[in-house]
PDB file of N, CA and C in Angstrom:
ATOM      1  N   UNK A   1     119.285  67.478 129.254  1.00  0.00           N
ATOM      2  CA  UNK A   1     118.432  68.108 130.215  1.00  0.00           C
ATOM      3  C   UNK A   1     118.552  69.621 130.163  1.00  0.00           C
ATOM      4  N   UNK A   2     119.838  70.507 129.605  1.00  0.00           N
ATOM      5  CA  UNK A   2     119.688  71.907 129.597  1.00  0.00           C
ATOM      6  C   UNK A   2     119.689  72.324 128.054  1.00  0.00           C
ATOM      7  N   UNK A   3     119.391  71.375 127.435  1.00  0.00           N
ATOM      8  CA  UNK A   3     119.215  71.461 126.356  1.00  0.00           C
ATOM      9  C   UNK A   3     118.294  72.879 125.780  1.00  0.00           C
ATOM     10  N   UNK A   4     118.596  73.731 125.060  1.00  0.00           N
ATOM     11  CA  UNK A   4     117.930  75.078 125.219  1.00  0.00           C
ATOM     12  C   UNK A   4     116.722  74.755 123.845  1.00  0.00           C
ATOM     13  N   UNK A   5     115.794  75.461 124.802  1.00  0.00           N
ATOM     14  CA  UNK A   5     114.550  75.125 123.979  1.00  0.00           C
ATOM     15  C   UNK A   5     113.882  76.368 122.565  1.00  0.00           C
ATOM     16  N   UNK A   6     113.929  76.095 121.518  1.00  0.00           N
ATOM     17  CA  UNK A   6     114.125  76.985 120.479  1.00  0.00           C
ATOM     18  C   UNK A   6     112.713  77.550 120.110  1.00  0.00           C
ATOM     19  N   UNK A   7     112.318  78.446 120.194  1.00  0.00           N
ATOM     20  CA  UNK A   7     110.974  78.458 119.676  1.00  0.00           C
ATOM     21  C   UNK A   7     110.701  79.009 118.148  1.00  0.00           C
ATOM     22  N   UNK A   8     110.058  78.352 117.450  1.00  0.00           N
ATOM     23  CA  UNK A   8     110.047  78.087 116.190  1.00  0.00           C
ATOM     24  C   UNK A   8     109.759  79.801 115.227  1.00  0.00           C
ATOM     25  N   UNK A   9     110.696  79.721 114.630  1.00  0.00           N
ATOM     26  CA  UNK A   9     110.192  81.380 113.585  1.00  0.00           C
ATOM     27  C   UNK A   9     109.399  81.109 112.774  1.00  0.00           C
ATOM     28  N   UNK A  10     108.431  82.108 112.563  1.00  0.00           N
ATOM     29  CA  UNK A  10     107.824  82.300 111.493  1.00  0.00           C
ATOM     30  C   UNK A  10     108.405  82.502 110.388  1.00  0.00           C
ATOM     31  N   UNK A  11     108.215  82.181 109.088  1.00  0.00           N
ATOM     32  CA  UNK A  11     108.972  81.928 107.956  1.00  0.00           C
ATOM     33  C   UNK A  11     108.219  83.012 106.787  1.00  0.00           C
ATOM     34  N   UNK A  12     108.434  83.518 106.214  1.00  0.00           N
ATOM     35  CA  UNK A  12     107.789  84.209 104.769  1.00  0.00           C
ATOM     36  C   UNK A  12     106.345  83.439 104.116  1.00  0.00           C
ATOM     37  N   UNK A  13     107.260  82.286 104.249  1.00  0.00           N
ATOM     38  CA  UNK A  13     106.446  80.882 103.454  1.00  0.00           C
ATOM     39  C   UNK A  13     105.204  80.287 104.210  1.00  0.00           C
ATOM     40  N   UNK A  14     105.268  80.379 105.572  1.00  0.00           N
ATOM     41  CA  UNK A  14     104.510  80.005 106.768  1.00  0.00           C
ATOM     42  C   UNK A  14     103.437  80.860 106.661  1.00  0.00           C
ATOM     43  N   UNK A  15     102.984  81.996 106.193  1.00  0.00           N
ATOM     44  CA  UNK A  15     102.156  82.934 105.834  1.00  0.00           C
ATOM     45  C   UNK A  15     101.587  82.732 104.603  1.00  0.00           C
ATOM     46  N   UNK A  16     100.056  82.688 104.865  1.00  0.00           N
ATOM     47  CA  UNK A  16      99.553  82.661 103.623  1.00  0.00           C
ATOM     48  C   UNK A  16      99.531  84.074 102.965  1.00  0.00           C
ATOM     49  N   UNK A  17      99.178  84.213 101.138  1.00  0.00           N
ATOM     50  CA  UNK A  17      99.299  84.797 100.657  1.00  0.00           C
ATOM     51  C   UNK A  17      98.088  86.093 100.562  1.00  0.00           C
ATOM     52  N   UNK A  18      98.271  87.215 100.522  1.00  0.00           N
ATOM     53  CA  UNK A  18      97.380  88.109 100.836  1.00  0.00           C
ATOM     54  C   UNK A  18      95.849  87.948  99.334  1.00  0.00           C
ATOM     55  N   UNK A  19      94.610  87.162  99.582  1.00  0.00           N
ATOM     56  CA  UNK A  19      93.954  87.451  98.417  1.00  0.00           C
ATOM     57  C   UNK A  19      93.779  88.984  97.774  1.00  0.00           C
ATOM     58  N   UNK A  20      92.804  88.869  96.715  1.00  0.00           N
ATOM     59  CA  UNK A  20      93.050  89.933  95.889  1.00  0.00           C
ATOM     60  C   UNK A  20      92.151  90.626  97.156  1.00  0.00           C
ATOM     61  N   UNK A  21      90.600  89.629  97.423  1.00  0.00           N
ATOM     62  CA  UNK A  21      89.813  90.623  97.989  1.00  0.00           C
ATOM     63  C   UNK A  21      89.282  90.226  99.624  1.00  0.00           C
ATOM     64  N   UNK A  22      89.328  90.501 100.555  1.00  0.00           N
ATOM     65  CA  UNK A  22      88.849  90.137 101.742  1.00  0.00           C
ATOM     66  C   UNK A  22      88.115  90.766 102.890  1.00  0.00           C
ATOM     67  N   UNK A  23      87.507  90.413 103.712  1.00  0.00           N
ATOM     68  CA  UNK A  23      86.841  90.981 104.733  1.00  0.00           C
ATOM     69  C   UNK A  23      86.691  89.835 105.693  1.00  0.00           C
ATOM     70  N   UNK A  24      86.448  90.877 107.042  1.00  0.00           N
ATOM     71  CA  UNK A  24      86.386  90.839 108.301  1.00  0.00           C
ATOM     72  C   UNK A  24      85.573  89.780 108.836  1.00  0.00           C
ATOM     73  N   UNK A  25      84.324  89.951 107.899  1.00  0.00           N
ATOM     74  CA  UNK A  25      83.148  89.537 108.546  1.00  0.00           C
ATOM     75  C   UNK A  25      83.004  87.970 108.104  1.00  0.00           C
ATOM     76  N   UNK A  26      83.292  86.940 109.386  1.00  0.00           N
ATOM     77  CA  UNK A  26      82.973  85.667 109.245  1.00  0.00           C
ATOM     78  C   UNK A  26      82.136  85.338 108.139  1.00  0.00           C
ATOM     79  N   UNK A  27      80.812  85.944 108.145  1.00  0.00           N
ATOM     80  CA  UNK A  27      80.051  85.175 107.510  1.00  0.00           C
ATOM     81  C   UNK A  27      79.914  85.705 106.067  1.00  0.00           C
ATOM     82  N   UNK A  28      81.165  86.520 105.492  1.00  0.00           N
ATOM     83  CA  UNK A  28      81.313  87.121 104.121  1.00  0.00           C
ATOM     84  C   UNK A  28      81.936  85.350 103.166  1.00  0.00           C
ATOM     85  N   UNK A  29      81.567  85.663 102.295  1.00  0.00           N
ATOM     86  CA  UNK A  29      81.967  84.313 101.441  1.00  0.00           C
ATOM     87  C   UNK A  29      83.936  85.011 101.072  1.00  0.00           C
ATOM     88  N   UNK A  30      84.339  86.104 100.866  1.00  0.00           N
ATOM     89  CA  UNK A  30      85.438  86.448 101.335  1.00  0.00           C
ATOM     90  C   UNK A  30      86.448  86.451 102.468  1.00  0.00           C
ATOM     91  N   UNK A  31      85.978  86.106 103.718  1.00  0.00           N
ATOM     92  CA  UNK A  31      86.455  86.059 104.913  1.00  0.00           C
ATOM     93  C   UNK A  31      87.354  84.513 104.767  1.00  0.00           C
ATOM     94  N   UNK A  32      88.309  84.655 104.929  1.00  0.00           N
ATOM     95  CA  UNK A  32      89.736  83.740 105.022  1.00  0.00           C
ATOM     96  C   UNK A  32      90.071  83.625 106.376  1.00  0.00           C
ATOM     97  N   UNK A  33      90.037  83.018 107.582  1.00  0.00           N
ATOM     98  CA  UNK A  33      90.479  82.907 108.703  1.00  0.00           C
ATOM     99  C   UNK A  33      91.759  82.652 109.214  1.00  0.00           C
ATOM    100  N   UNK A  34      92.828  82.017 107.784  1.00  0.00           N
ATOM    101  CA  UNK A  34      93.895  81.800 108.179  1.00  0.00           C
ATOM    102  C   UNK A  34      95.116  83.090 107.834  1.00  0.00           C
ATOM    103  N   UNK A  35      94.254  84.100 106.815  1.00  0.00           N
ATOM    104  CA  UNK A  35      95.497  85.131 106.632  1.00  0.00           C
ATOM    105  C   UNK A  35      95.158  86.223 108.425  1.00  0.00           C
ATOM    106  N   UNK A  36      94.232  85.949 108.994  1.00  0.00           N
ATOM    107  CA  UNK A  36      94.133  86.959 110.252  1.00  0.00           C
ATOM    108  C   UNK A  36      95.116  86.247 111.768  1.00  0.00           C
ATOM    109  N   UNK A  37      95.539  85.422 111.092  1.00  0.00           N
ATOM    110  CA  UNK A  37      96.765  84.821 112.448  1.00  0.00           C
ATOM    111  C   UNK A  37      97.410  85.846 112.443  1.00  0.00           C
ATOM    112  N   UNK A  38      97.880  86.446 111.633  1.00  0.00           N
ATOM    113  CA  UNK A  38      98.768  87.542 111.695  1.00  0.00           C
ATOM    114  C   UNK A  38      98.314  88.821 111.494  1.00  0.00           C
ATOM    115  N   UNK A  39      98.853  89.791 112.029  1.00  0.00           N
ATOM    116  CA  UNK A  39      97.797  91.657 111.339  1.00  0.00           C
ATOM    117  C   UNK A  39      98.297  91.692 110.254  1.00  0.00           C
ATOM    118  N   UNK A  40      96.960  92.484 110.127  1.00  0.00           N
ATOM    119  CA  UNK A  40      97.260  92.567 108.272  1.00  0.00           C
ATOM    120  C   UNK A  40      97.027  94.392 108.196  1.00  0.00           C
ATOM    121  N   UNK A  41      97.567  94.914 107.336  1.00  0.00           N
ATOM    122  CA  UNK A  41      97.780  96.335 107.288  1.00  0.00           C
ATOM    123  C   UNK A  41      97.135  96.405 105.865  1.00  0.00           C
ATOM    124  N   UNK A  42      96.562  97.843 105.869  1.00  0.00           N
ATOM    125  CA  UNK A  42      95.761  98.290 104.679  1.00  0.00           C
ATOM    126  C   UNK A  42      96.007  99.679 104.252  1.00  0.00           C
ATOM    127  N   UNK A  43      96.386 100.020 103.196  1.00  0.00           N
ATOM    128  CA  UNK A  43      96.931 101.439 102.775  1.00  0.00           C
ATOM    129  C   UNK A  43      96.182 101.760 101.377  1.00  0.00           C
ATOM    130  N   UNK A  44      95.143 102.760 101.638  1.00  0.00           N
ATOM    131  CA  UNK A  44      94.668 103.487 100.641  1.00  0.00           C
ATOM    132  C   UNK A  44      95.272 104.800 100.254  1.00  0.00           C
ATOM    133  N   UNK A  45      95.765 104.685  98.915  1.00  0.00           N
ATOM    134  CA  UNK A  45      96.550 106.031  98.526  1.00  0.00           C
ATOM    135  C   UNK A  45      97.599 106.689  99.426  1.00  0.00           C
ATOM    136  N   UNK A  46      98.248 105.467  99.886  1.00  0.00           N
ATOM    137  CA  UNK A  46      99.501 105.508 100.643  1.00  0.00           C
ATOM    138  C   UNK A  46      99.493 106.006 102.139  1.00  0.00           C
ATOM    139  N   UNK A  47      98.058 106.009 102.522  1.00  0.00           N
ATOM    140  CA  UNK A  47      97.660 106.144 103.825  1.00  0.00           C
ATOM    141  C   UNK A  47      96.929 105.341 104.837  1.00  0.00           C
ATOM    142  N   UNK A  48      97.792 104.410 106.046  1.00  0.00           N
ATOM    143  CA  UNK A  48      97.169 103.732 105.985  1.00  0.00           C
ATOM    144  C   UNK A  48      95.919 103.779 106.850  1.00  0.00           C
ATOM    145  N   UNK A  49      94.991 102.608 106.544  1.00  0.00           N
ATOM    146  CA  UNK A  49      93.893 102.495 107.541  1.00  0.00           C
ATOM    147  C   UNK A  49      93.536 101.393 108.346  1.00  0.00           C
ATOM    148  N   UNK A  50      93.363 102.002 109.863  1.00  0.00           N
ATOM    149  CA  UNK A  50      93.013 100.721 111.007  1.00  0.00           C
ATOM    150  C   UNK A  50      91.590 100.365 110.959  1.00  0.00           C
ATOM    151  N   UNK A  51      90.387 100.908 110.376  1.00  0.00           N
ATOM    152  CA  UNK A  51      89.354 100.626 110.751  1.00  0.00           C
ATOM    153  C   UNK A  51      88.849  99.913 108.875  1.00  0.00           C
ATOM    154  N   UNK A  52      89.061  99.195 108.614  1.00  0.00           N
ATOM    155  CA  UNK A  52      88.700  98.529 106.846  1.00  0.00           C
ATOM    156  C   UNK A  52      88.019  97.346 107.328  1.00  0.00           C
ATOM    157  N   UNK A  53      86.909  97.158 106.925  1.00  0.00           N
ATOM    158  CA  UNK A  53      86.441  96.097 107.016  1.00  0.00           C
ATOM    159  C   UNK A  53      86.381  94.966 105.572  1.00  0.00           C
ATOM    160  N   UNK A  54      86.464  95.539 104.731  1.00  0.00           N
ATOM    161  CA  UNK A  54      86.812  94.437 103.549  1.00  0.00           C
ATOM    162  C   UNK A  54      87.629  95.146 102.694  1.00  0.00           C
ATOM    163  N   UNK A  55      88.267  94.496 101.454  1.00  0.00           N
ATOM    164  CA  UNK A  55      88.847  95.590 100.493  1.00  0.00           C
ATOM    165  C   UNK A  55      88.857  94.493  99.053  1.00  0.00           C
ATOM    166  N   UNK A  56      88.912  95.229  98.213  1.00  0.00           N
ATOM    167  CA  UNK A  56      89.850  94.417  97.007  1.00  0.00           C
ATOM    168  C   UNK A  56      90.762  95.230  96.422  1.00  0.00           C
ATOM    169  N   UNK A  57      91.351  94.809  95.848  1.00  0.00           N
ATOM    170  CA  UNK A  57      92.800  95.488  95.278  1.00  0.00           C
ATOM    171  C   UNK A  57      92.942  95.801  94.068  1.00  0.00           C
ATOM    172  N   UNK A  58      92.092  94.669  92.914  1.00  0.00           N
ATOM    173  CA  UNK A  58      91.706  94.817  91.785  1.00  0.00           C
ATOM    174  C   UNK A  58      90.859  95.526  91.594  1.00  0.00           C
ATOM    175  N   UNK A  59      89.604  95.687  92.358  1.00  0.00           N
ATOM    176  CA  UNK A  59      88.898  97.233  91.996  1.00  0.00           C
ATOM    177  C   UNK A  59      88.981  98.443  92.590  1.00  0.00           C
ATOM    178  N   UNK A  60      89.774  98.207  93.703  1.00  0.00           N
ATOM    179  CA  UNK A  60      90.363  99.283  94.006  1.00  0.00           C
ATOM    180  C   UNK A  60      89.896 100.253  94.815  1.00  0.00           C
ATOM    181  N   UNK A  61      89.108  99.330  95.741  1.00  0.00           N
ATOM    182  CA  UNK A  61      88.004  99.966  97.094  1.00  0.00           C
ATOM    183  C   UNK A  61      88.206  98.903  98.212  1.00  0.00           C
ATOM    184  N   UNK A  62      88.049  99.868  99.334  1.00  0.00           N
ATOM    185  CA  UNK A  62      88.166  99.302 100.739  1.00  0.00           C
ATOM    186  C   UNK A  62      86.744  99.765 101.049  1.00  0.00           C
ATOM    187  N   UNK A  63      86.058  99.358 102.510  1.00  0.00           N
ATOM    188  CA  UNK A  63      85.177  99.163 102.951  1.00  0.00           C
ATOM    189  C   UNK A  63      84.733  99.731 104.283  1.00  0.00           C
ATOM    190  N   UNK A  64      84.865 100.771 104.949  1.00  0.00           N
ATOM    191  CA  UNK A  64      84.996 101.547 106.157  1.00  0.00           C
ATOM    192  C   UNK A  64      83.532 101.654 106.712  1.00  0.00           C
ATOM    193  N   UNK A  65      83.611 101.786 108.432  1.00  0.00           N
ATOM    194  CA  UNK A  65      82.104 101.992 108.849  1.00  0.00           C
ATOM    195  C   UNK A  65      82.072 103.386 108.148  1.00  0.00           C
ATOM    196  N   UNK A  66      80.908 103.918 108.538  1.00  0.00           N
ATOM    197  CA  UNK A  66      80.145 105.324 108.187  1.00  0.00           C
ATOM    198  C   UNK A  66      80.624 106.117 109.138  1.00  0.00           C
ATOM    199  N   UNK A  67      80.832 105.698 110.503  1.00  0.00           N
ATOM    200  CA  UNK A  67      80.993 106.614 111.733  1.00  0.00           C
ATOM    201  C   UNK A  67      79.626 106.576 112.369  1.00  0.00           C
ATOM    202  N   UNK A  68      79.966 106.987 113.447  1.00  0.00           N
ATOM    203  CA  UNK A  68      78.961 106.958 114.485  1.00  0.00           C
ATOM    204  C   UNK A  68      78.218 105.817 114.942  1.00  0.00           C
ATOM    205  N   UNK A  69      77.333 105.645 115.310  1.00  0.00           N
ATOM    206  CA  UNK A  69      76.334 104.617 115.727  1.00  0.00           C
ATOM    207  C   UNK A  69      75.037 103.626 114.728  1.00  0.00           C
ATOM    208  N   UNK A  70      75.408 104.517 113.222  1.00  0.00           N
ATOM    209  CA  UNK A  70      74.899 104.142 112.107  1.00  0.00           C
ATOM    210  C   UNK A  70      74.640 102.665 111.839  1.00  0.00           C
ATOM    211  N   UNK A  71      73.363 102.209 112.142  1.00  0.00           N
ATOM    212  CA  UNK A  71      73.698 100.288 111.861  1.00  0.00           C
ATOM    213  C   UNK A  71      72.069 100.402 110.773  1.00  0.00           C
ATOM    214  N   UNK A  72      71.929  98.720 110.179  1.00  0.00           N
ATOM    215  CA  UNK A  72      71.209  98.960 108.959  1.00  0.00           C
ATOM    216  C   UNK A  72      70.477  97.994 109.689  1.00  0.00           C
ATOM    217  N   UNK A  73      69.232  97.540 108.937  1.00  0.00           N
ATOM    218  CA  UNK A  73      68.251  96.662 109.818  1.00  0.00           C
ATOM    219  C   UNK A  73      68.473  95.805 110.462  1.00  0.00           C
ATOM    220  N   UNK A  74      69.610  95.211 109.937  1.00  0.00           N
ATOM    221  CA  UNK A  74      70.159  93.870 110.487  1.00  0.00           C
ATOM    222  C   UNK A  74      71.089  93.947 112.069  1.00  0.00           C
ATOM    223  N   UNK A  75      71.900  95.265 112.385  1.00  0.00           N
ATOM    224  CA  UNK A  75      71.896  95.748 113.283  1.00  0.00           C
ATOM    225  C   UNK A  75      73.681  95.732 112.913  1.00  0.00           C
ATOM    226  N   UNK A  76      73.706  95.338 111.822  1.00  0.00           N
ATOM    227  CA  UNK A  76      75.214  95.639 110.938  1.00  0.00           C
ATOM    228  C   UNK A  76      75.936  97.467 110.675  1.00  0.00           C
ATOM    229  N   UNK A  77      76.956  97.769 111.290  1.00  0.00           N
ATOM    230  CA  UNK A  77      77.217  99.112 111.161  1.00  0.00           C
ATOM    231  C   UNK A  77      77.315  99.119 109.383  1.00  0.00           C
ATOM    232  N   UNK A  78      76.451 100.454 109.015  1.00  0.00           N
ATOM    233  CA  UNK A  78      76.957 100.859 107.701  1.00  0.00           C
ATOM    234  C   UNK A  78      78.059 101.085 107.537  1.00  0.00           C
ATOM    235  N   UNK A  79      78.482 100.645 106.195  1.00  0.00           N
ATOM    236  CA  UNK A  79      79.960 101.107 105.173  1.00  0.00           C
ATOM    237  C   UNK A  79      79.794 101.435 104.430  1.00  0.00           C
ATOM    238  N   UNK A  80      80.784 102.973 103.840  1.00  0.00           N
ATOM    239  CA  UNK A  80      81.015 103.606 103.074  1.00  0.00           C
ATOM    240  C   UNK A  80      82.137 102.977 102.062  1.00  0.00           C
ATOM    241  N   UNK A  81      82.102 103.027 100.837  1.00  0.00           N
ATOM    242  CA  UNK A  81      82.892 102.407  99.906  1.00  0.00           C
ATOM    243  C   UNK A  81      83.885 103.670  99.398  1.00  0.00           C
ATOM    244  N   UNK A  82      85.334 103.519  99.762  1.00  0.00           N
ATOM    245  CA  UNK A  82      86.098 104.227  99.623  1.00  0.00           C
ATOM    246  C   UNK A  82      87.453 103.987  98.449  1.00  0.00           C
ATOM    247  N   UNK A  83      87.334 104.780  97.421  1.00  0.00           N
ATOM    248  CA  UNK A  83      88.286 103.921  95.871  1.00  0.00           C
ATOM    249  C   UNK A  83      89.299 104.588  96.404  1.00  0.00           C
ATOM    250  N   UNK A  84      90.388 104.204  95.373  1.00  0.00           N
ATOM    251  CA  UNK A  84      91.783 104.683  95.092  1.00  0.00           C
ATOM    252  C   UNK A  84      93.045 103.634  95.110  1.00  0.00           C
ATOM    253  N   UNK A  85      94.224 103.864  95.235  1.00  0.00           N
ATOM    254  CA  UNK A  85      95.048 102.791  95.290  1.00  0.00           C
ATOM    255  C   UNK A  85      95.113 102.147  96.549  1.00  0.00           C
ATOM    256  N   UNK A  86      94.663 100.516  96.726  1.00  0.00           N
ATOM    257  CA  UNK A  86      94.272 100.434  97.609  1.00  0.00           C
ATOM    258  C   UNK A  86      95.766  98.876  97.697  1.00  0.00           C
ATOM    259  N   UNK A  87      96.739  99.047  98.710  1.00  0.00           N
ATOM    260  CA  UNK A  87      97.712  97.804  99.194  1.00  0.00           C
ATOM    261  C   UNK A  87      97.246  97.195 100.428  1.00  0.00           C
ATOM    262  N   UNK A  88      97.452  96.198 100.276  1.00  0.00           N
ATOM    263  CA  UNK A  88      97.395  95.053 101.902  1.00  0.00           C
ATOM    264  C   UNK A  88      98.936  94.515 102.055  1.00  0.00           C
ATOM    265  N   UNK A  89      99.116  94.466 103.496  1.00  0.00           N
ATOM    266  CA  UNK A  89     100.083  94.027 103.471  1.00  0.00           C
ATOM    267  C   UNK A  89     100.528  93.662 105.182  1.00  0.00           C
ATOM    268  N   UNK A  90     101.044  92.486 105.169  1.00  0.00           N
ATOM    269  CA  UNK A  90     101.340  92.263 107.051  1.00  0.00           C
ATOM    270  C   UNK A  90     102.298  93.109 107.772  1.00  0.00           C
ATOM    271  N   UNK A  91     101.664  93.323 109.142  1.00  0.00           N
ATOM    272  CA  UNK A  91     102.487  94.125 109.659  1.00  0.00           C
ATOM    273  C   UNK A  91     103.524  93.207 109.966  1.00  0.00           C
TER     274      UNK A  91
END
């Protein structure tokens, strides 16, 4: 009855593996729902960034709004395609 109740750790292994390329947006054929259980951190040229909406790693571009209020017909904010060395990685 005082048996102490353990709550389970997250493990290394319990985490899926970061793909090469991903994004935000549900309805991207890239969008993975199970690596966003956890935050995921994004560092272009060793700086990182909170606002990425997709990236790949192999070509070596992330995916950022434009700024401002900028949306395209669909009523989707524009993104600017931003290169360089681009890491993912969980916080």
């Amino acid at each position: 009855m005082t048996e102490p109740t353990s709550t389970p750790v997250a493990t290394p292994a319990a985490t899926p593996t970061l793909p090469d390329r991903l994004s935000v947006d549900p309805r991207s054929p890239h969008h993975v729902a199970a690596v966003f259980e956890k935050d995921v951190g994004i560092r272009l040229n060793g700086k990182e960034l909170t606002n990425v909406e997709e990236y790949c790693i192999s070509e070596r571009w992330v995916k950022v709004p434009a700024g401002g209020k900028a949306v395209d017909r669909k009523g989707q904010p524009l993104m600017i395609k931003l290169k360089g060395a681009v890491e993912a990685f969980y916080k």
